[in-house]
N, C-alpha and C. Protein backbone atom coordinates (compact mmCIF):
# COMPACT_ATOMS: atom_id res chain seq x y z
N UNK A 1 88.89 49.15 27.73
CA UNK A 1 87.70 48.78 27.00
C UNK A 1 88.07 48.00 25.73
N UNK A 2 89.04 48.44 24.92
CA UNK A 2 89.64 47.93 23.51
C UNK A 2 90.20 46.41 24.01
N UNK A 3 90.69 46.89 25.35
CA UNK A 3 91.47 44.83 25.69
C UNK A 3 90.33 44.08 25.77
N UNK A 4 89.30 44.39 26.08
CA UNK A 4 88.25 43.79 26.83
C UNK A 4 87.30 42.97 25.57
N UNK A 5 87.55 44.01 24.91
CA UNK A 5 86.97 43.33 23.24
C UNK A 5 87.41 42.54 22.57
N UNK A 6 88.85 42.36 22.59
CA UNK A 6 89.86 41.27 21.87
C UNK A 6 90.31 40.23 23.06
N UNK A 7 89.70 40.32 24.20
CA UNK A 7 89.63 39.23 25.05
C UNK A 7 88.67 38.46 24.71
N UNK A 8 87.91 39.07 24.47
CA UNK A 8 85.94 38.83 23.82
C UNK A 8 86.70 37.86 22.47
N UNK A 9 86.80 39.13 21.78
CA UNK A 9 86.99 37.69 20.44
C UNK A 9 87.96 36.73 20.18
N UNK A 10 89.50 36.79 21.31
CA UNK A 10 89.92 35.39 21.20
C UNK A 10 88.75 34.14 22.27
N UNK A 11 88.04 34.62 22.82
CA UNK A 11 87.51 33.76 23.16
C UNK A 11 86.27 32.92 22.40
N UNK A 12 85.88 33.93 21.57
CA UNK A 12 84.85 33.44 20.82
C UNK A 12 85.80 32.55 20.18
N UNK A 13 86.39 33.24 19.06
CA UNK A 13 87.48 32.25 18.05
C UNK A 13 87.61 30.37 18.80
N UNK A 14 88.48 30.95 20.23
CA UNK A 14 88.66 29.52 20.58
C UNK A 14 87.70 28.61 21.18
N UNK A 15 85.87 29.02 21.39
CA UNK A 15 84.75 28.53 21.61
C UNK A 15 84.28 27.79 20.29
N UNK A 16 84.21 28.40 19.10
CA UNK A 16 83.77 28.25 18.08
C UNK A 16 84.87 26.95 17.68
N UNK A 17 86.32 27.39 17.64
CA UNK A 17 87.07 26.06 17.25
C UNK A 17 86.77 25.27 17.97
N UNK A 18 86.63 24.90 19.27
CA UNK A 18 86.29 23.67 19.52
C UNK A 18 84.99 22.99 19.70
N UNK A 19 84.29 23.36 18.95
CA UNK A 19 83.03 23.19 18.63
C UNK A 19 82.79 21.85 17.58
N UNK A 20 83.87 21.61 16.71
CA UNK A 20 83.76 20.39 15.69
C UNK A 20 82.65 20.64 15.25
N UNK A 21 81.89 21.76 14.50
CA UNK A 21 80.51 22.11 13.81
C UNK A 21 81.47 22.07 12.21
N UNK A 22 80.46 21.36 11.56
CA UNK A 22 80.75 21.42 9.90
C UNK A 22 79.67 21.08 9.29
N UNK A 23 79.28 21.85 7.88
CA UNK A 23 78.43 21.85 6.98
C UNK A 23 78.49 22.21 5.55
N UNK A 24 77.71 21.76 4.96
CA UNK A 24 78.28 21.81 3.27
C UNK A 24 77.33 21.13 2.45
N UNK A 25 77.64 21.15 0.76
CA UNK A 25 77.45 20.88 -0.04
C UNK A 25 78.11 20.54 -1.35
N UNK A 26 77.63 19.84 -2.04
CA UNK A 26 78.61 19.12 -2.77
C UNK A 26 77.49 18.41 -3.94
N UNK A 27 77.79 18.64 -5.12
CA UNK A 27 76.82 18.21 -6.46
C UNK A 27 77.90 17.29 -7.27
N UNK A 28 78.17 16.48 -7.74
CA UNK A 28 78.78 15.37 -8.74
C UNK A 28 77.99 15.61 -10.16
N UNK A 29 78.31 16.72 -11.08
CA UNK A 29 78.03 17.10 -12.63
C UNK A 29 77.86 15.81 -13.19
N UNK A 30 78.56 14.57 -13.17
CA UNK A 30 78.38 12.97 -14.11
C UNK A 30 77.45 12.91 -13.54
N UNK A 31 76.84 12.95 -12.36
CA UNK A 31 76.17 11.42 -12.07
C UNK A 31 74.65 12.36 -11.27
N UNK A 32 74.73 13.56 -11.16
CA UNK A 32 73.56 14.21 -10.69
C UNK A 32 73.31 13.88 -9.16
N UNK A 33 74.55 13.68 -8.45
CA UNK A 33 73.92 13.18 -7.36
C UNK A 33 74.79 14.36 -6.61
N UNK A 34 73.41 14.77 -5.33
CA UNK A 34 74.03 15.91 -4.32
C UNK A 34 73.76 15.38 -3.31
N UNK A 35 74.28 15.98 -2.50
CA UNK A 35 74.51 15.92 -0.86
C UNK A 35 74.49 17.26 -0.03
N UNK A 36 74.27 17.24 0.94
CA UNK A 36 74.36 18.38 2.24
C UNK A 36 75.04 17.63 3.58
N UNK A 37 75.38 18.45 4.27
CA UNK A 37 75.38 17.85 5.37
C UNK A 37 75.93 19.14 6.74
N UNK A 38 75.32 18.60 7.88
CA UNK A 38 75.33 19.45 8.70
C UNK A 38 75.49 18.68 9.91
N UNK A 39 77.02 19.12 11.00
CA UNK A 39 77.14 18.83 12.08
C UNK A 39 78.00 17.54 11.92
N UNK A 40 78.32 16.46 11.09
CA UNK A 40 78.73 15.77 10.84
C UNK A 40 80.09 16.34 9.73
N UNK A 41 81.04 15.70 9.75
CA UNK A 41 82.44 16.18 8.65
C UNK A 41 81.67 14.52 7.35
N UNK A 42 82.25 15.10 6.70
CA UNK A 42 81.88 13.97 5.35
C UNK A 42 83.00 14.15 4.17
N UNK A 43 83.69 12.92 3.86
CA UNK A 43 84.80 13.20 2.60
C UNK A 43 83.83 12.93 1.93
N UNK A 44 83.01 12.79 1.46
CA UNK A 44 82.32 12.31 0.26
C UNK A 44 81.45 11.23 0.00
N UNK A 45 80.32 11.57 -0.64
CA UNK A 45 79.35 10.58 -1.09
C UNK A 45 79.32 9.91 -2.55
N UNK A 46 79.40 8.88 -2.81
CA UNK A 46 79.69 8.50 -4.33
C UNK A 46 78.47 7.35 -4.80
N UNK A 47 78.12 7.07 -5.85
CA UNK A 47 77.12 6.27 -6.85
C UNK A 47 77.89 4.96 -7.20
N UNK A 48 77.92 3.66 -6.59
CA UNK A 48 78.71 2.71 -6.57
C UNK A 48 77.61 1.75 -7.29
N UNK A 49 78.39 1.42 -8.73
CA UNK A 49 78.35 0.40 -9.73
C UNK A 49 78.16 -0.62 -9.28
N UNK A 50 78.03 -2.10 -10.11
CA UNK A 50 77.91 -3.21 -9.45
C UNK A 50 79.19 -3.99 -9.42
N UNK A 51 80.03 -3.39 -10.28
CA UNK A 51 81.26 -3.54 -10.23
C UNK A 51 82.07 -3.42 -8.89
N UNK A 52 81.55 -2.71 -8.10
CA UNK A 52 81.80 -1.84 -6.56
C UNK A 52 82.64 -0.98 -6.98
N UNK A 53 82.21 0.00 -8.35
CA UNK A 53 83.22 1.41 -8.56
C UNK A 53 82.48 2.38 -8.74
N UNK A 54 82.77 3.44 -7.94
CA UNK A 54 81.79 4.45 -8.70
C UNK A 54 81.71 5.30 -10.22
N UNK A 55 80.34 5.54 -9.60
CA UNK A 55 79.86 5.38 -11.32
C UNK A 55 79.66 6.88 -12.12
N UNK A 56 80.04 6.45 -13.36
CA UNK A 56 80.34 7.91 -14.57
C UNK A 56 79.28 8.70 -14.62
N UNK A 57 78.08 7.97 -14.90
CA UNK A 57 76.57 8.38 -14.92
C UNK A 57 75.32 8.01 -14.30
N UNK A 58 74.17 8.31 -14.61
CA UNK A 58 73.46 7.97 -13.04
C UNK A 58 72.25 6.58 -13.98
N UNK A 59 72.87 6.34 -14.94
CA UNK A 59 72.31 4.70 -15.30
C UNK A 59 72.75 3.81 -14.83
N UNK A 60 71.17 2.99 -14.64
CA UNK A 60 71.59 1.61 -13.73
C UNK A 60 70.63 0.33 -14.76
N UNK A 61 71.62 -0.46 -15.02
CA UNK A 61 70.84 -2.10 -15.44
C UNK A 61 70.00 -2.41 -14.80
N UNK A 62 69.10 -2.83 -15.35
CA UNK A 62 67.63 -3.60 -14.90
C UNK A 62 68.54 -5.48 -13.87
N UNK A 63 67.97 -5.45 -13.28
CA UNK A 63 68.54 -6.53 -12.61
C UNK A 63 69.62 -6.39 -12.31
N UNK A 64 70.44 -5.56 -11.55
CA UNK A 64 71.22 -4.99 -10.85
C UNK A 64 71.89 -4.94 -9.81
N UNK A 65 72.65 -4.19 -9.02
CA UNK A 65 72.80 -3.83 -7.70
C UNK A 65 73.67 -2.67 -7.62
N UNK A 66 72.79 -1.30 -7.34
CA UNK A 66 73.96 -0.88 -7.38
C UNK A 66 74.16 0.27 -5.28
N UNK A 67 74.84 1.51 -5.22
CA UNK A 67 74.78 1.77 -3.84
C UNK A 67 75.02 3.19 -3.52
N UNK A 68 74.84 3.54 -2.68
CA UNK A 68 75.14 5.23 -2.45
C UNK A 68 75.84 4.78 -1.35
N UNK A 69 77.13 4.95 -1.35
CA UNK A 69 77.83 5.16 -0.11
C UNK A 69 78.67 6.45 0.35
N UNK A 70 78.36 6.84 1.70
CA UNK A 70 79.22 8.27 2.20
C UNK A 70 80.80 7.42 2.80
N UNK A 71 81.01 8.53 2.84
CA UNK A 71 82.98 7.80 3.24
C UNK A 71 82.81 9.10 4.14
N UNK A 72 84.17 8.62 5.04
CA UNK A 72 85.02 9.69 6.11
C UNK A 72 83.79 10.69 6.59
N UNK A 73 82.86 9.80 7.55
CA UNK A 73 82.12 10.90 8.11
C UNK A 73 82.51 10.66 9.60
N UNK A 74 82.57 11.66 10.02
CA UNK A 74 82.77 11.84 11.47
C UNK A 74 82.36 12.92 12.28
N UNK A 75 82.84 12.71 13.90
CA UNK A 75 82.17 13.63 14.13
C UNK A 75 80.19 13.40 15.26
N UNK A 76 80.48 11.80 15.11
CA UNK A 76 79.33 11.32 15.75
C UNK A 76 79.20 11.41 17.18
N UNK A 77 78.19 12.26 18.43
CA UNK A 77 78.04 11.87 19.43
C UNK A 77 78.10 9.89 20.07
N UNK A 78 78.56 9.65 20.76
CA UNK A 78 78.72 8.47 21.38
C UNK A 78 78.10 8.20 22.72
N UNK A 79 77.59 7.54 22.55
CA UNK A 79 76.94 6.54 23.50
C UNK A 79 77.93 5.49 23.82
N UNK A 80 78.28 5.38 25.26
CA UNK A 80 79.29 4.11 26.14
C UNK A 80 80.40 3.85 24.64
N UNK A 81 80.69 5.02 24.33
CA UNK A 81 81.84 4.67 23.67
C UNK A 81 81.57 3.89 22.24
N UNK A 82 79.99 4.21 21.98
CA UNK A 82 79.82 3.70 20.32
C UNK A 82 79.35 4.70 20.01
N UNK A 83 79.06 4.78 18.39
CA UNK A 83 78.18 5.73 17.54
C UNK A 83 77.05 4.37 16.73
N UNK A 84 75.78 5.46 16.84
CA UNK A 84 74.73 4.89 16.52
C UNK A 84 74.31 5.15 15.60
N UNK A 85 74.68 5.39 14.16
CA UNK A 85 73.83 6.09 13.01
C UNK A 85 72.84 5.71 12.42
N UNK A 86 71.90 6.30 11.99
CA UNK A 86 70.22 6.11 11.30
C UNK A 86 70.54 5.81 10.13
N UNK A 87 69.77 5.16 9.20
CA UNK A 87 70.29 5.77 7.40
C UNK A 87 68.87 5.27 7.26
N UNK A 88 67.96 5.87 5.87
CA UNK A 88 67.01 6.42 5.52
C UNK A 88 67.03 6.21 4.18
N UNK A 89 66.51 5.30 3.52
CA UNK A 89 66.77 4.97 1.94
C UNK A 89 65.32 4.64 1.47
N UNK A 90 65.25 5.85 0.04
CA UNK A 90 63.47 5.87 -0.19
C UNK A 90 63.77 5.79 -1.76
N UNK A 91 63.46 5.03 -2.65
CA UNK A 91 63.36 5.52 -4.11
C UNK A 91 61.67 5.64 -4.61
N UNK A 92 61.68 6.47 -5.48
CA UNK A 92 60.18 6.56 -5.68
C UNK A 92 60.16 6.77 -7.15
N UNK A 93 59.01 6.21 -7.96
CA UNK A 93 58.63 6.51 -9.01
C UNK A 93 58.35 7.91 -9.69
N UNK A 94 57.89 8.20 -11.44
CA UNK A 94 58.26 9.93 -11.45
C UNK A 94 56.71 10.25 -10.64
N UNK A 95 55.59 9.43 -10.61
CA UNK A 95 54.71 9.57 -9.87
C UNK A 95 54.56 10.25 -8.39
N UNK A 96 55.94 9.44 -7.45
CA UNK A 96 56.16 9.71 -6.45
C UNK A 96 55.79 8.63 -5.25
N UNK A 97 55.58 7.53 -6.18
CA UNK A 97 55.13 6.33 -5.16
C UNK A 97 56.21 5.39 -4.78
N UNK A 98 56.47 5.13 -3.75
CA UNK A 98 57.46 4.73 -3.25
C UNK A 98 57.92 3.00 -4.00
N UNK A 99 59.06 2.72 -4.41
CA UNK A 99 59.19 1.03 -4.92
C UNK A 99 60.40 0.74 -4.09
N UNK A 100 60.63 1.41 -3.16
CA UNK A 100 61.83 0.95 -1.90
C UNK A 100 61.70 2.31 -0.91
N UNK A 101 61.51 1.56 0.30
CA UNK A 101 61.36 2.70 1.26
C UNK A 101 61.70 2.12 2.88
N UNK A 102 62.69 2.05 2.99
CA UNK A 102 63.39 1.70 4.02
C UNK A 102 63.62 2.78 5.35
N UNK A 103 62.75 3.00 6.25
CA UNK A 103 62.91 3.96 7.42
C UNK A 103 64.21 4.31 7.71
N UNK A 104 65.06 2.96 8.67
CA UNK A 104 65.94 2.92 8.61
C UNK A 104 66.99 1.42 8.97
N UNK A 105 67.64 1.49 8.42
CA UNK A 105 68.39 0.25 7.45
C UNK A 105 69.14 -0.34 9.01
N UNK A 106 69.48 0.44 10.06
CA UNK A 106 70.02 0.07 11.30
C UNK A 106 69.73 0.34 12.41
N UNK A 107 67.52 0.08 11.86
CA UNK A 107 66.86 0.25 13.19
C UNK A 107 67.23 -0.87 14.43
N UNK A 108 67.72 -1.80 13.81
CA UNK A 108 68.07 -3.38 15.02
C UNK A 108 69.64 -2.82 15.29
N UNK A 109 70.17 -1.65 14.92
CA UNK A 109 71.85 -1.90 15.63
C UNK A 109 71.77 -1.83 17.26
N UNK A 110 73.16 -2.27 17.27
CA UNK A 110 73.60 -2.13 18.62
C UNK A 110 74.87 -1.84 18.54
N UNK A 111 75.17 0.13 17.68
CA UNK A 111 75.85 0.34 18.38
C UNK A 111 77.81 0.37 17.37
N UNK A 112 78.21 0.84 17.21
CA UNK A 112 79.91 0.87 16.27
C UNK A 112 80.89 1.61 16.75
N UNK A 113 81.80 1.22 16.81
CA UNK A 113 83.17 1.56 17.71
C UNK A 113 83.11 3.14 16.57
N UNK A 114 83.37 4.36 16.40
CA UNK A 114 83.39 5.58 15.99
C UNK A 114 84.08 5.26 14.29
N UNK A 115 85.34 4.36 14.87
CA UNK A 115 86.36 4.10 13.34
C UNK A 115 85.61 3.26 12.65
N UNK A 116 84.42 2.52 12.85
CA UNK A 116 83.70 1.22 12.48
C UNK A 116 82.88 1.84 11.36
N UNK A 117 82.32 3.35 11.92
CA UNK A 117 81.14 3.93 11.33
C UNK A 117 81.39 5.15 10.37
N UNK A 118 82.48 5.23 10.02
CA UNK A 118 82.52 6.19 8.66
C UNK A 118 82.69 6.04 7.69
N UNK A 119 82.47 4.53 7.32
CA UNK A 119 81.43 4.60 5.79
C UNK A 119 80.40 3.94 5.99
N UNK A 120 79.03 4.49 5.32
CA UNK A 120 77.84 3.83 5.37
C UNK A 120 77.73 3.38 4.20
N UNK A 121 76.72 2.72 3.67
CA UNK A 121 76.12 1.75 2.61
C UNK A 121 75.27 1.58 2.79
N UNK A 122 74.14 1.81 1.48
CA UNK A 122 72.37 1.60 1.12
C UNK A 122 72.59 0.81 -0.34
N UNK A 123 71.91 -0.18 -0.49
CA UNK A 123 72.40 -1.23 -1.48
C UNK A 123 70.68 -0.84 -2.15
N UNK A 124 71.13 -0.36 -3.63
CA UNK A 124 70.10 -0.55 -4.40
C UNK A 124 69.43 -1.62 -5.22
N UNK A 125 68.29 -2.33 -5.08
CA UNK A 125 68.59 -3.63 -6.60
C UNK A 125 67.15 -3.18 -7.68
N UNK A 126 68.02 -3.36 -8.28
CA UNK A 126 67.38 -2.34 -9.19
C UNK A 126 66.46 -3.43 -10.16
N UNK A 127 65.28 -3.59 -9.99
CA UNK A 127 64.79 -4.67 -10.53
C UNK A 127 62.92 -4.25 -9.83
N UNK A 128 61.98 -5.14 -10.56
CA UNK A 128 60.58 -5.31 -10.48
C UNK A 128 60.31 -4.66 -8.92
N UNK A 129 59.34 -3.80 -8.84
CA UNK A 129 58.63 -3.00 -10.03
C UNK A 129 59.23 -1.69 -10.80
N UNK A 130 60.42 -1.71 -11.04
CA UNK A 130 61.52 -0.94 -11.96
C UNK A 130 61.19 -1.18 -12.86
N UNK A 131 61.20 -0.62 -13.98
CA UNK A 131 61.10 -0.79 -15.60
C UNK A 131 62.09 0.09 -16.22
N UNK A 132 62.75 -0.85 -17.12
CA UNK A 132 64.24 0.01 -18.35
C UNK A 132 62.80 0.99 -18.83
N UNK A 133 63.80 2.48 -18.89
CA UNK A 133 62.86 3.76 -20.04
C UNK A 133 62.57 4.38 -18.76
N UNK A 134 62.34 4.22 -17.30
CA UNK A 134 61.61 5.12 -16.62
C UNK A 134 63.23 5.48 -15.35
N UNK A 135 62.94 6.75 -14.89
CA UNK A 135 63.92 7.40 -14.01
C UNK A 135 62.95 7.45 -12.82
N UNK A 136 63.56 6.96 -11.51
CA UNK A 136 63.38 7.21 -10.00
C UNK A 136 64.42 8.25 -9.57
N UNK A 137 63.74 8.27 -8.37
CA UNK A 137 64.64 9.39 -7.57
C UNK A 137 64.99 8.48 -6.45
N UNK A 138 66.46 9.10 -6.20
CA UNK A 138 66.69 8.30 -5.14
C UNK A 138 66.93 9.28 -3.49
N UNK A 139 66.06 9.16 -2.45
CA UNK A 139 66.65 9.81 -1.40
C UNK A 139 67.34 9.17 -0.30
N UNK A 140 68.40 9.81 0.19
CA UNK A 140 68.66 8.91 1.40
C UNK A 140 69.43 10.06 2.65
N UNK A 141 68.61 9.80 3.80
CA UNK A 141 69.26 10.32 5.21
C UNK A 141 69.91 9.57 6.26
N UNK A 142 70.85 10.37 6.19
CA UNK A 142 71.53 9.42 7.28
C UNK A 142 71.80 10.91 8.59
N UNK A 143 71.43 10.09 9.52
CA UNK A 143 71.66 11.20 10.87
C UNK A 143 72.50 10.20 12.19
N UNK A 144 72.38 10.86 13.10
CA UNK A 144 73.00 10.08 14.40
C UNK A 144 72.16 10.30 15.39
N UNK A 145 71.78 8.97 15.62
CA UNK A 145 70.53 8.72 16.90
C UNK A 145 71.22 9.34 18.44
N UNK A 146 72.19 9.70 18.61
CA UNK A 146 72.97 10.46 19.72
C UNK A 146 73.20 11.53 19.97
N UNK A 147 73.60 12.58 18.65
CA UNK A 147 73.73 14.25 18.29
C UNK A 147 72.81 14.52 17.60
N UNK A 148 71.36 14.02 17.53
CA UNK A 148 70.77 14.05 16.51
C UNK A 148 70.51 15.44 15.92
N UNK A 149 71.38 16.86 15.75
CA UNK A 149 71.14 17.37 15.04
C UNK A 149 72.30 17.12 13.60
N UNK A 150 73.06 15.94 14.21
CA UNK A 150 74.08 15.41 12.81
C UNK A 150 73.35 14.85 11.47
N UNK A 151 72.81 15.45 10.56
CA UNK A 151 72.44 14.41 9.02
C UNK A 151 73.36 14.93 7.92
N UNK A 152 73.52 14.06 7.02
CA UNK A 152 73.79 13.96 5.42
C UNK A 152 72.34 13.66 4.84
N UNK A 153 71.94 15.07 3.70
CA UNK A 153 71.01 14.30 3.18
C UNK A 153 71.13 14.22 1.73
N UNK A 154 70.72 13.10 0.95
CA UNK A 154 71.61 12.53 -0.33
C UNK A 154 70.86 12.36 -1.38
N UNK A 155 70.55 12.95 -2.50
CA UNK A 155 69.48 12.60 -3.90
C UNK A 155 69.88 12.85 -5.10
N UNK A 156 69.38 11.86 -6.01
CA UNK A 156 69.89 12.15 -7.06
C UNK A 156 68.37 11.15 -7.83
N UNK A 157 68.85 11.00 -9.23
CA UNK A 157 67.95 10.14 -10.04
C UNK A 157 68.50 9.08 -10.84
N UNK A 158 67.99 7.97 -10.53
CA UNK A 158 68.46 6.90 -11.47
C UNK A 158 67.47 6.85 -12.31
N UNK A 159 67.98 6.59 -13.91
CA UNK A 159 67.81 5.94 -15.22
C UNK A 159 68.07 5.03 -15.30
N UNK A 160 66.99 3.89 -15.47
CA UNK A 160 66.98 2.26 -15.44
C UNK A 160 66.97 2.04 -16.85
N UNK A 161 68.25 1.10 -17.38
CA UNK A 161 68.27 0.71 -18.26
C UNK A 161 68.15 -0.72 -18.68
């Protein structure tokens, strides 16, 4: 009966490892920007300057550009040997009215070799109807149109200066 149980749980153990399931969280104290993510692996999401560096704090110049990009995500179901990912980019006023709202940014793809697709990019421009003095929020989802229980979901607030 006792073998029968630790047959039981090396099998669970080695069901569960090969499962490639990962989830988490992760907050950036400078820059106020968090993340989650579930089913997908993710090294990290960062607040990219116009400089293309990421950034100390979560102010952005009026006439601008700046980006939320995730790095080292993997982990995507495949289709004929591509991955298909969604991304989901909304900023809204403190009102809550949307001044960029993008469904998704690679509704026309066709499709990325797996190594092609672990970093994404949502390009902010930070300009009219933005005004320096007022803070948006920024959200953004990214999932996989293939495993679709894979998302990162990403927010923080920009201060337009």
């Amino acid at each position: 009966m006792k073998k029968q149980h630790i047959i039981t749980l090396i099998l669970s153990c080695v069901l569960f490892a090969g499962c490639n399931f990962s989830a988490g969280a992760k907050k950036d104290l400078h820059t106020g920007l968090s993340f989650s993510y579930n089913g997908f692996s993710v090294q990290d999401v960062l607040l990219i300057n116009p400089a293309n560096k990421p950034m100390t704090d979560n102010k952005a110049q009026l006439n601008t550009q700046i980006a939320i990009v995730a790095l080292g995500i993997n982990n995507y179901g495949l289709k004929d040997g591509k991955a298909f990912p969604g991304m989901m980019l909304l900023v809204t006023d403190k009102k809550g009215t949307p001044v960029l709202n993008a469904a998704d940014l690679f509704a026309a793809d066709q499709g990325h070799p797996p190594a092609s697709a672990t970093e994404l990019r949502g390009d902010i421009t930070i300009s009219k109807p933005m005004a320096a003095g007022e803070t948006y929020h920024v959200k953004v989802r990214i999932w996989d149109k293939v495993k679709t229980d894979n998302e990162i979901d990403i927010e923080t607030d920009l201060i337009v200066q």
